[in-house]
C-alpha atoms as a PDB file:
ATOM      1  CA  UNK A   1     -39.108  -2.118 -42.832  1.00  0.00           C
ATOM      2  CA  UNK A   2     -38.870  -2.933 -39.008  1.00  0.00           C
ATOM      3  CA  UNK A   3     -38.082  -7.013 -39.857  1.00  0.00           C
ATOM      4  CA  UNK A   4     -35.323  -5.676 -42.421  1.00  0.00           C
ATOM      5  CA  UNK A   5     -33.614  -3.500 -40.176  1.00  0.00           C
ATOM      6  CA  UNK A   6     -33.673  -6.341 -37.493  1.00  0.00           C
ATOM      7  CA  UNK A   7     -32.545  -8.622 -39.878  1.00  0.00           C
ATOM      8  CA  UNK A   8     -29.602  -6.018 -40.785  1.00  0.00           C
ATOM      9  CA  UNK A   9     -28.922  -6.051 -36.716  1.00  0.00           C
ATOM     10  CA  UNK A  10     -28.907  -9.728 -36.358  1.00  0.00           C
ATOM     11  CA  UNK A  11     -26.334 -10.053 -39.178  1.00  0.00           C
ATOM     12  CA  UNK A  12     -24.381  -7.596 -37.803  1.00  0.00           C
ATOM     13  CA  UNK A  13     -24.445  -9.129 -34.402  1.00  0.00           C
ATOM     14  CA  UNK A  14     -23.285 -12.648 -35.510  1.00  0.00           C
ATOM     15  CA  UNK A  15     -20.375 -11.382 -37.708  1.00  0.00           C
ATOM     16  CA  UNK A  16     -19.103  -9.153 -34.658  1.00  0.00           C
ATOM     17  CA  UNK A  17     -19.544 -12.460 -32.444  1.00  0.00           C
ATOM     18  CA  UNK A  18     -17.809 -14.418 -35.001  1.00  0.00           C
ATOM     19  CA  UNK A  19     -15.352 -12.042 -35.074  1.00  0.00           C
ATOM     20  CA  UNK A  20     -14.621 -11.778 -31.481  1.00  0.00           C
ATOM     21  CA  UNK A  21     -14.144 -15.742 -31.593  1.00  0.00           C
ATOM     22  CA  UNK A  22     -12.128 -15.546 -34.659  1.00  0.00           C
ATOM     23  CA  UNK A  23      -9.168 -13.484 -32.852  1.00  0.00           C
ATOM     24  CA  UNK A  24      -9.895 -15.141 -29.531  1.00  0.00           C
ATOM     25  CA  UNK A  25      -8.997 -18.591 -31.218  1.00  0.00           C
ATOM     26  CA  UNK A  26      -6.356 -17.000 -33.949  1.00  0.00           C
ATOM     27  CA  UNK A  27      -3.713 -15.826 -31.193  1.00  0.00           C
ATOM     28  CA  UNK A  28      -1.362 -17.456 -30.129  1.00  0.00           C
ATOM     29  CA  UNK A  29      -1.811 -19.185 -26.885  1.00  0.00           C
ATOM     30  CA  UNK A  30       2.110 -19.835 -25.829  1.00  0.00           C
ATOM     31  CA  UNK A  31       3.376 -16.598 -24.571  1.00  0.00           C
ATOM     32  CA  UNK A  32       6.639 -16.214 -24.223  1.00  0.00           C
ATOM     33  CA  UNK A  33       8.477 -15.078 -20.817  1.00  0.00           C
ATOM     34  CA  UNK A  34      11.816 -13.417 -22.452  1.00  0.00           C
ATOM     35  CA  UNK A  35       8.998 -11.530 -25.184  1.00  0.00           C
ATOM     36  CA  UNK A  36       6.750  -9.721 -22.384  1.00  0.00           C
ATOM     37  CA  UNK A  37      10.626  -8.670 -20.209  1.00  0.00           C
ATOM     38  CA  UNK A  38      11.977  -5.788 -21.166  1.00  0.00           C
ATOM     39  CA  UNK A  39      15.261  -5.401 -22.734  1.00  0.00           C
ATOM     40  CA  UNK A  40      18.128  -4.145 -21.419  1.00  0.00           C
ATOM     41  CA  UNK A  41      21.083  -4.990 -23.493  1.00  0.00           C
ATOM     42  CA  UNK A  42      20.784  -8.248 -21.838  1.00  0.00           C
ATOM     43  CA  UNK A  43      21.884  -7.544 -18.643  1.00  0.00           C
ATOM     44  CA  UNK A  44      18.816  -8.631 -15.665  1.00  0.00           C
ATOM     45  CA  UNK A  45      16.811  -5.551 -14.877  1.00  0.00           C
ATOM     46  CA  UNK A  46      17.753  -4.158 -11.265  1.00  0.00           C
ATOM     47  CA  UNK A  47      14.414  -2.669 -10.293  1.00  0.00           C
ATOM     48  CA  UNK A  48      10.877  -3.493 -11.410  1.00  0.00           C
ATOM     49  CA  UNK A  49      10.178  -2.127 -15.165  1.00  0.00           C
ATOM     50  CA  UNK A  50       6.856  -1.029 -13.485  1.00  0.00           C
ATOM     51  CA  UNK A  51       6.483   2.202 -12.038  1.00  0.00           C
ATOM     52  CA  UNK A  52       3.880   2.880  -9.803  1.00  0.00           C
ATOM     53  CA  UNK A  53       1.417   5.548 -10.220  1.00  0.00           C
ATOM     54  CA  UNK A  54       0.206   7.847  -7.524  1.00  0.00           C
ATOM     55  CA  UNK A  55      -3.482   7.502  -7.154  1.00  0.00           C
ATOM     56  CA  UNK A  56      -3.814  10.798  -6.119  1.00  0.00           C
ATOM     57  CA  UNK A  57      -1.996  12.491  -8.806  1.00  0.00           C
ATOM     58  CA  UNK A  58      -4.706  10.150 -10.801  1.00  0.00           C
ATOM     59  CA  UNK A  59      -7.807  11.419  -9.005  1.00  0.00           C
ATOM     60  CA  UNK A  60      -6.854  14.974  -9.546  1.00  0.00           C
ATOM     61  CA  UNK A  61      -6.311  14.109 -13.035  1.00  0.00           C
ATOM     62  CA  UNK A  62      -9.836  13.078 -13.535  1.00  0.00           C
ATOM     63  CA  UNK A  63     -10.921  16.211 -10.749  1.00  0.00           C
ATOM     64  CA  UNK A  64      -9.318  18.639 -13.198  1.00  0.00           C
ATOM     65  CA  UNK A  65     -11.313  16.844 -16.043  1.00  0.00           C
ATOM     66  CA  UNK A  66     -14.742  16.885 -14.680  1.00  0.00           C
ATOM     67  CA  UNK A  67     -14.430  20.503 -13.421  1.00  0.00           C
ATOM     68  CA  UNK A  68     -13.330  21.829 -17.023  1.00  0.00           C
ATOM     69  CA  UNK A  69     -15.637  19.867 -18.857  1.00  0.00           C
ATOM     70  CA  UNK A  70     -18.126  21.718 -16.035  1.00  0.00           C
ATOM     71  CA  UNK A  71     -16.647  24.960 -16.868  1.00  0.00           C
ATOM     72  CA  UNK A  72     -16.950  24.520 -21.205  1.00  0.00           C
ATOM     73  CA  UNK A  73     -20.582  23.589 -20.582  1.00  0.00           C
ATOM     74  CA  UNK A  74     -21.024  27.052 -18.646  1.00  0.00           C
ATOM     75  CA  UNK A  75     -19.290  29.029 -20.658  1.00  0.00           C
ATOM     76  CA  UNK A  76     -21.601  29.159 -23.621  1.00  0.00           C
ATOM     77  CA  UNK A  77     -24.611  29.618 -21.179  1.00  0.00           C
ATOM     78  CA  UNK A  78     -23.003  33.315 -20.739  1.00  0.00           C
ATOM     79  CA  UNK A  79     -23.556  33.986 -24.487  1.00  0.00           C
ATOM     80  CA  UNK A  80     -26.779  32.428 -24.921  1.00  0.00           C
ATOM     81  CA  UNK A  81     -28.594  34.018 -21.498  1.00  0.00           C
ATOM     82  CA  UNK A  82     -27.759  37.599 -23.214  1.00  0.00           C
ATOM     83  CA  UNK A  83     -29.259  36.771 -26.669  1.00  0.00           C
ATOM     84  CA  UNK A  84     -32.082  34.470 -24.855  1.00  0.00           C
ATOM     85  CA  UNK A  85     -34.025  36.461 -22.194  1.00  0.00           C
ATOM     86  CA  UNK A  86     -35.522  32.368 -21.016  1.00  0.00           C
ATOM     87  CA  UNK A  87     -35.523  31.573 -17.243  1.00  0.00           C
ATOM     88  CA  UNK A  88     -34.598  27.978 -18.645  1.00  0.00           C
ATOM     89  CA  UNK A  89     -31.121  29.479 -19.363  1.00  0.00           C
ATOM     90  CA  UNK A  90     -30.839  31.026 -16.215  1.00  0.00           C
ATOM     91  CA  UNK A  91     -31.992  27.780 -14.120  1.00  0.00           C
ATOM     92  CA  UNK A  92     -29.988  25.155 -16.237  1.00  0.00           C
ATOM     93  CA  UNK A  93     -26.663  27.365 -15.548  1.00  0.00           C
ATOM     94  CA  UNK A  94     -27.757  27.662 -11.960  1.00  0.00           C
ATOM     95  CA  UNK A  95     -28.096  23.746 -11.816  1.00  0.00           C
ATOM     96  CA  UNK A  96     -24.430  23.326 -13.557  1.00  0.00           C
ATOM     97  CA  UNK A  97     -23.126  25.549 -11.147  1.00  0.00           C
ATOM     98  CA  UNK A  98     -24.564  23.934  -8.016  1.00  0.00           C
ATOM     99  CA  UNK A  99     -23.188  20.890  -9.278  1.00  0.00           C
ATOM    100  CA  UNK A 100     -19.943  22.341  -9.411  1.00  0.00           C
ATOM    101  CA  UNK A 101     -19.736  23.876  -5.950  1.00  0.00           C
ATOM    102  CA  UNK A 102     -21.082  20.598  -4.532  1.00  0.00           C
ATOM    103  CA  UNK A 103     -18.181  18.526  -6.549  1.00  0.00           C
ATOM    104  CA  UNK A 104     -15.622  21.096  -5.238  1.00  0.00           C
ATOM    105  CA  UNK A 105     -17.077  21.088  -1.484  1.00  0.00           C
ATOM    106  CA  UNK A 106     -17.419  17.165  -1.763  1.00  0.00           C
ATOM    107  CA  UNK A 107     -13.613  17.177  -2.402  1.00  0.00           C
ATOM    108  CA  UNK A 108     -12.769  19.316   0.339  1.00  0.00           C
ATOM    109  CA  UNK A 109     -14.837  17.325   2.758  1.00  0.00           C
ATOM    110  CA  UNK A 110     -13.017  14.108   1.322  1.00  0.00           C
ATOM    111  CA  UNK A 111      -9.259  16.048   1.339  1.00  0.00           C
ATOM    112  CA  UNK A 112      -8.791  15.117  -2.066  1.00  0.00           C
ATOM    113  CA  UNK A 113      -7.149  18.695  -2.391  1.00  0.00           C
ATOM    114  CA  UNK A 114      -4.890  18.183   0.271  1.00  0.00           C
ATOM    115  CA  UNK A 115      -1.411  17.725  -1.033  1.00  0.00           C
ATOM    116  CA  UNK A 116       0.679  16.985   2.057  1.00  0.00           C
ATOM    117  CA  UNK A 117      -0.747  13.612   2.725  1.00  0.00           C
END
């Protein structure tokens, strides 16, 4: 059973390998300056079609992620810890909480949450 299913794995590995080459040698190679511009009714563009984005608009972005994903992960804890009367409850919310205030106070020290920079 083991040498079939790392038969299986080796098959799968070459065809994704082969695959990989497959579109890696299928594109085309020429690219085309006037393709990758963007259009503007054919007039030249006056500023840069790029437009650049605030890192720290960007790290407050992923902040505001991390701390909610924190907060849905404690939020269920509440429920459980009054059906469960375990200590595990209690010390697993306690860790996910400390890990919270110390992201939060780790920002601060950083001035991450400072706005008027």
């Amino acid at each position: 059973m083991l040498i079939l299913t790392l038969f299986s794995m080796l098959i799968l590995l070459c065809l994704g390998v082969g695959a990989m080459l497959w579109i890696s040698l299928a594109k085309k190679m020429k690219l085309d300056k006037e393709k990758n511009s963007p259009f503007e009714c054919g007039f030249q563009p006056l500023e840069s079609p790029r437009i650049p984005l605030s890192i720290h608009f960007f790290l407050m972005g992923i902040m505001f992620l991390i701390f909610d994903i924190e907060i849905v992960l404690i939020m269920p804890l509440i429920i459980v810890m009054g059906l469960i009367k375990m200590k595990s409850t209690l010390l697993v919310s306690f860790c996910l909480l400390i890990i919270l205030i110390w992201g939060l106070f780790n920002e601060w020290n950083y001035q991450s949450l400072d706005w008027t920079k």
